[in-house]
Protein backbone atom coordinates (compact mmCIF):
# COMPACT_ATOMS: atom_id res chain seq x y z
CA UNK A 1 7.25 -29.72 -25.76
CA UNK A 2 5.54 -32.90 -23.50
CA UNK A 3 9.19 -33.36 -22.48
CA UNK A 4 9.26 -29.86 -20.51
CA UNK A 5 5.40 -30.56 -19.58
CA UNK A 6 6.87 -33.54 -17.89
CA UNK A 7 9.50 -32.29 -15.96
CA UNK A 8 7.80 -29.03 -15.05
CA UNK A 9 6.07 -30.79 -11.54
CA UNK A 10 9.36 -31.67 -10.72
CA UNK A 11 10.72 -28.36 -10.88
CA UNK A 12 8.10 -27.47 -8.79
CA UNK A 13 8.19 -30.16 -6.43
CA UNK A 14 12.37 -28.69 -6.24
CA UNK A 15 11.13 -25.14 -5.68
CA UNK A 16 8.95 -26.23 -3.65
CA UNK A 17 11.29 -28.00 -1.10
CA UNK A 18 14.12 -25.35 -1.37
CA UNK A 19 11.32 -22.18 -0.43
CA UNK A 20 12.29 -21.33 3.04
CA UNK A 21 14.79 -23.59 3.16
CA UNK A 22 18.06 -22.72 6.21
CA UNK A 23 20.13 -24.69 3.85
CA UNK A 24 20.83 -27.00 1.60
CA UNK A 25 23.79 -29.30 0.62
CA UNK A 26 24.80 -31.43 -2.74
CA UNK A 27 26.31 -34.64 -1.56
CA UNK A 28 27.82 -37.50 -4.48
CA UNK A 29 25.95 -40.66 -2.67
CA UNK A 30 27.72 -43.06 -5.94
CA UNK A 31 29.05 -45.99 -3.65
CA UNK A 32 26.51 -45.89 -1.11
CA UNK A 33 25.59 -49.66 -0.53
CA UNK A 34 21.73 -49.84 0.31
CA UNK A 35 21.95 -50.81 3.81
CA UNK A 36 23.98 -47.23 3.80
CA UNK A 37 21.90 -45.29 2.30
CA UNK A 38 18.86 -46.03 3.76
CA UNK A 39 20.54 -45.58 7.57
CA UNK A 40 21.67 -42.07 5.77
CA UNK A 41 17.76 -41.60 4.99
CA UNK A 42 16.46 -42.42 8.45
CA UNK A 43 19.17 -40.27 10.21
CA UNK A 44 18.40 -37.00 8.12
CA UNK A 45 14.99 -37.45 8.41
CA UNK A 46 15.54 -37.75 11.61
CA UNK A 47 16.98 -34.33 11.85
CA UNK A 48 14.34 -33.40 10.00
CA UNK A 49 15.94 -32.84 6.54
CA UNK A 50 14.32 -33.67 2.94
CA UNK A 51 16.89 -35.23 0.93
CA UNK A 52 16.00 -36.38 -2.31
CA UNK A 53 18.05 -37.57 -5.28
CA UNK A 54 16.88 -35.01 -8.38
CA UNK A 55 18.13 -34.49 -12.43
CA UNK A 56 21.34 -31.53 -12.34
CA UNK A 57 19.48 -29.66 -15.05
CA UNK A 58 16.31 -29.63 -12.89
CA UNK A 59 17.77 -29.01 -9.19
CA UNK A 60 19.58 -25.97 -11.73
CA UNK A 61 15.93 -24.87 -13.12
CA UNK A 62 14.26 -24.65 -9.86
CA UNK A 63 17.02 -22.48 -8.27
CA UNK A 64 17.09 -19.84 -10.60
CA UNK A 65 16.52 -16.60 -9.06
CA UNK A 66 17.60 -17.85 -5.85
CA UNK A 67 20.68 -17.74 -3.51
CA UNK A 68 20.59 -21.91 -4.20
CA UNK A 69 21.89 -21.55 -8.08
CA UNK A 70 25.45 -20.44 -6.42
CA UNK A 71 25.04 -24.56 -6.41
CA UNK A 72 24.85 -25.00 -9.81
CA UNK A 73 28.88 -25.51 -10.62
CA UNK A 74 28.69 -28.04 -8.40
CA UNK A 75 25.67 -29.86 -10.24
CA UNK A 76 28.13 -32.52 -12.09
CA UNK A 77 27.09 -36.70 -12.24
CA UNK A 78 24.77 -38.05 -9.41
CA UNK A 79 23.57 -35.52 -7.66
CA UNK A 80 21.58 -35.87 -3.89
CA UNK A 81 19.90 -32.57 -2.74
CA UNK A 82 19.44 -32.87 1.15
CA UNK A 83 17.59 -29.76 2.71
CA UNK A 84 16.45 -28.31 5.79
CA UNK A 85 13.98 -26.00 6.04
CA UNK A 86 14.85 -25.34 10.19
CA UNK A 87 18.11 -26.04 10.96
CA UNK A 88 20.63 -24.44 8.51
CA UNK A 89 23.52 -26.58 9.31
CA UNK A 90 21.61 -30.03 9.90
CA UNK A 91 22.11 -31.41 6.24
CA UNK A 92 25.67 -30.57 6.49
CA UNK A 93 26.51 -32.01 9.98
CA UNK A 94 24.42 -34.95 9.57
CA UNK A 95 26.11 -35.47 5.71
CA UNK A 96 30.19 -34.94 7.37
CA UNK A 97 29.25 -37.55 10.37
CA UNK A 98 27.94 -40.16 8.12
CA UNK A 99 30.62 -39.73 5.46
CA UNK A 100 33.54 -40.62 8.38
CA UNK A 101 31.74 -44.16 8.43
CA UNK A 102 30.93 -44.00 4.76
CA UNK A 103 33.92 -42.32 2.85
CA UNK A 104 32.10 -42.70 -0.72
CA UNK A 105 30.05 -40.09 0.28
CA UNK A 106 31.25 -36.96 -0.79
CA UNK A 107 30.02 -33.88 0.21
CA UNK A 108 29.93 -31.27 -3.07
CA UNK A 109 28.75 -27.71 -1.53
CA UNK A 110 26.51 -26.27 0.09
CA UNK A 111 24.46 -23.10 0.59
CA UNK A 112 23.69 -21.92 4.52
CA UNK A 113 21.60 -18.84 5.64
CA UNK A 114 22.34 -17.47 1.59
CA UNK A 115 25.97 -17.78 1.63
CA UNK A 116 27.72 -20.59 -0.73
CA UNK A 117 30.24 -22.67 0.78
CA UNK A 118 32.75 -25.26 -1.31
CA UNK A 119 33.61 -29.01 -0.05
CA UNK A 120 35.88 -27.51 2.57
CA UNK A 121 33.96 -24.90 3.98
CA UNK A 122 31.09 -27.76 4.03
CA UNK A 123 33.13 -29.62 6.18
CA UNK A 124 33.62 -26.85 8.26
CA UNK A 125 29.70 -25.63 8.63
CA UNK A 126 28.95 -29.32 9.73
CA UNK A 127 31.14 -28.75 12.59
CA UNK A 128 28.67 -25.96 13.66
CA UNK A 129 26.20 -27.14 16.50
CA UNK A 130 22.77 -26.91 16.05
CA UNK A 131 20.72 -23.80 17.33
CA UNK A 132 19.47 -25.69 20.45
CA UNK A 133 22.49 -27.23 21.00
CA UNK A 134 24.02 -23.55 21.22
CA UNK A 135 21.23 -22.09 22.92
CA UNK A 136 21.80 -24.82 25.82
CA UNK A 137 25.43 -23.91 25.95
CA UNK A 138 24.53 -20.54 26.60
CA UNK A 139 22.03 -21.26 29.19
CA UNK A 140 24.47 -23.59 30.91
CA UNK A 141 26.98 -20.93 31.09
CA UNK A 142 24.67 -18.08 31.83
CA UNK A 143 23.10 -20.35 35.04
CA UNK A 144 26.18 -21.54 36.12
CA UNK A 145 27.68 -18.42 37.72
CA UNK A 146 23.72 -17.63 39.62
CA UNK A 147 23.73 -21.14 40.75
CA UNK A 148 27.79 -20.68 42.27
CA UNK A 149 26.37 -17.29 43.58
CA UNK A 150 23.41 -19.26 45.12
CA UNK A 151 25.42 -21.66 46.74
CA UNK A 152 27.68 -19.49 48.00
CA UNK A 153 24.81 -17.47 49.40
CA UNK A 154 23.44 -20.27 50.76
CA UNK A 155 26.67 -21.76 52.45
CA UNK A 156 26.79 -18.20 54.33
CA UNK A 157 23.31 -18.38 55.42
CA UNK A 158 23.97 -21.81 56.69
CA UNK A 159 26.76 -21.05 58.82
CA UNK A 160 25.41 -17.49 59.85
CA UNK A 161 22.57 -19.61 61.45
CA UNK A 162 24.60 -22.55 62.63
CA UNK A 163 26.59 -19.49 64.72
CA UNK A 164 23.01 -18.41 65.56
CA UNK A 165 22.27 -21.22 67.05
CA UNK A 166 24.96 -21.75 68.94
């Protein structure tokens, strides 16, 4: 029984980080030399996502009841949990950029906005920009046609009152 009374604050700590959480991705980090991994931890924390290296059989207790236990399959050998709690796809991009410069990294699954995605469709949400990155997209596109129409406005005005003038 002290065993489970031992492990239980870890559990916790695990339900804890995954509450609230965008999403969350298993990565296999076995390889990782330590100069790697610890460039791995300062760029995810960067982007502002926990990642934490946790038992299978507790990461699989603390999910239960949740949309992360679709995980669980994927909970084989040494297991890193990396989670963000803002950006859904942060864990995922940051993970797939790394793993080009580190290829022992291998990204397991991962679980976005509720939906579970295999290694492939992993690589694929990492592709996915962040939501500011969007959101600037949009703006950019949305201001570029007003500041054409502006211009153009402006370039009549101009010559309407150069003829003025003259």
């Amino acid at each position: 029984m002290a065993k489970v009374e031992l492990k239980q604050p870890i559990v916790d700590e695990i339900k804890g980080v995954l509450d609230g959480a965008q999403g969350a991705v298993v990565v296999d980090y076995r390889g990782l030399t330590v100069e790697q991994d610890t460039r791995l931890r300062k760029q995810l924390r960067e982007a502002g996502v926990i990642y934490k290296v946790y038992k299978n059989t507790l990461i699989k207790r603390a999910a239960e009841g949740t949309a992360f236990s679709a995980l669980n399959p994927d909970l084989e050998g040494p297991t890193a949990l990396a989670v963000s709690k803002e950006d859904a796809t942060a864990p995922a991009r940051v993970l797939a950029n790394f793993a080009k410069t580190a290829p022992k990294l291998e990204l397991k699954a991962c679980v976005v906005e509720g939906t579970y995605y295999d290694t492939k469709g992993t690589q694929v949400i990492a592709t996915i920009p962040s939501r500011e990155e969007l959101l600037g997209k949009l703006l950019g596109s949305i201001q570029s046609p007003i500041t054409n129409f502006a211009r153009v406005i402006n370039q009549i005005a101009e010559s309407k009152g150069g003829a003025a003038e003259a």
